[in-house]
Protein backbone atom coordinates (compact mmCIF):
# COMPACT_ATOMS: atom_id res chain seq x y z
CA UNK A 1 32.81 100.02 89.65
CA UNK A 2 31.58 100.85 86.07
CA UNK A 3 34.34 100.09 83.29
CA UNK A 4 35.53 103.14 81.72
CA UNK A 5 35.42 101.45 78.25
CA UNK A 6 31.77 100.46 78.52
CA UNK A 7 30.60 103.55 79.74
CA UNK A 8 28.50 105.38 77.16
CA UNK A 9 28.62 103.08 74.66
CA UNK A 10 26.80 99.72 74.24
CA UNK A 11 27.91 96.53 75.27
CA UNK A 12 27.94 93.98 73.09
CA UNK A 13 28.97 89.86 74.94
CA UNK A 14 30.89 87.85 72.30
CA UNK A 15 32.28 85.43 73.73
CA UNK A 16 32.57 84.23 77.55
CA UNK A 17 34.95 81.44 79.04
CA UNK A 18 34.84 80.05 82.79
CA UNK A 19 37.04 81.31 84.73
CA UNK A 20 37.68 77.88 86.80
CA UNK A 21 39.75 77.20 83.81
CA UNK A 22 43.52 78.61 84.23
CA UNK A 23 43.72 79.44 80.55
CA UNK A 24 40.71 81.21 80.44
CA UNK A 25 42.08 84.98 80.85
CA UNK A 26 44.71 83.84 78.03
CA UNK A 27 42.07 82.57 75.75
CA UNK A 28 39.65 85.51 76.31
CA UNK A 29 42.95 87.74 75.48
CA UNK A 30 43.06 85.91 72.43
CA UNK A 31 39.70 86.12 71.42
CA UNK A 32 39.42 89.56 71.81
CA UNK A 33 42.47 90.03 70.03
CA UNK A 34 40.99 87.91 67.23
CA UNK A 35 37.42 90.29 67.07
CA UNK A 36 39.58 93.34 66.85
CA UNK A 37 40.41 91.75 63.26
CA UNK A 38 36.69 90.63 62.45
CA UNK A 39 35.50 94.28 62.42
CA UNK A 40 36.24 97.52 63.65
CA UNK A 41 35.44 98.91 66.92
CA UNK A 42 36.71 98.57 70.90
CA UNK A 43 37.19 95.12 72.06
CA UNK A 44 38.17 94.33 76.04
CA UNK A 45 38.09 91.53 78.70
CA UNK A 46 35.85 91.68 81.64
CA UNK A 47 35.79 89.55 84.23
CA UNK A 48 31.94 88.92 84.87
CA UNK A 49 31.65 87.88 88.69
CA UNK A 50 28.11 87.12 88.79
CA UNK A 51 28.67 84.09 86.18
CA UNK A 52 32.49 83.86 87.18
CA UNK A 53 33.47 84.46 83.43
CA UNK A 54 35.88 86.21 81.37
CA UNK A 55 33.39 87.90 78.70
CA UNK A 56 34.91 89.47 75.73
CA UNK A 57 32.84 92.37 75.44
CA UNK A 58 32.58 95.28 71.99
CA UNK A 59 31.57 97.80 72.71
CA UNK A 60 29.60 99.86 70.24
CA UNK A 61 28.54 103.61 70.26
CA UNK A 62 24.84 104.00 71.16
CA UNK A 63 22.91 104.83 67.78
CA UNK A 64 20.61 108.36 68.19
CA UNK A 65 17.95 108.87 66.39
């Protein structure tokens, strides 16, 4: 299923934390919530099955040239 937030824009990985840990969704939460700060634009959680991650993820418009 494609993420509504990343759809048509570019995906940009900040940060990921394993998921094995029990904090991780708390600390990815807080992460994110910490790049919304840094600079301007979307910032979400996905959980990234193929790594078993919580990557925080901006996502950027696509530039057109």
């Amino acid at each position: 299923m494609t993420c509504r937030y990343c759809t048509g824009h570019h995906p940009i990985r900040i940060d990921a934390y394993p998921a094995g840990n029990p904090r991780a969704s708390l600390v990815a939460a807080h992460r994110a919530t910490t790049a919304r700060a840094e600079a301007p634009g979307p910032v979400h959680v996905h959980y990234d099955q193929s790594t078993d991650t919580f990557a925080v993820i901006r996502t950027d418009t696509p530039e057109h040239a």
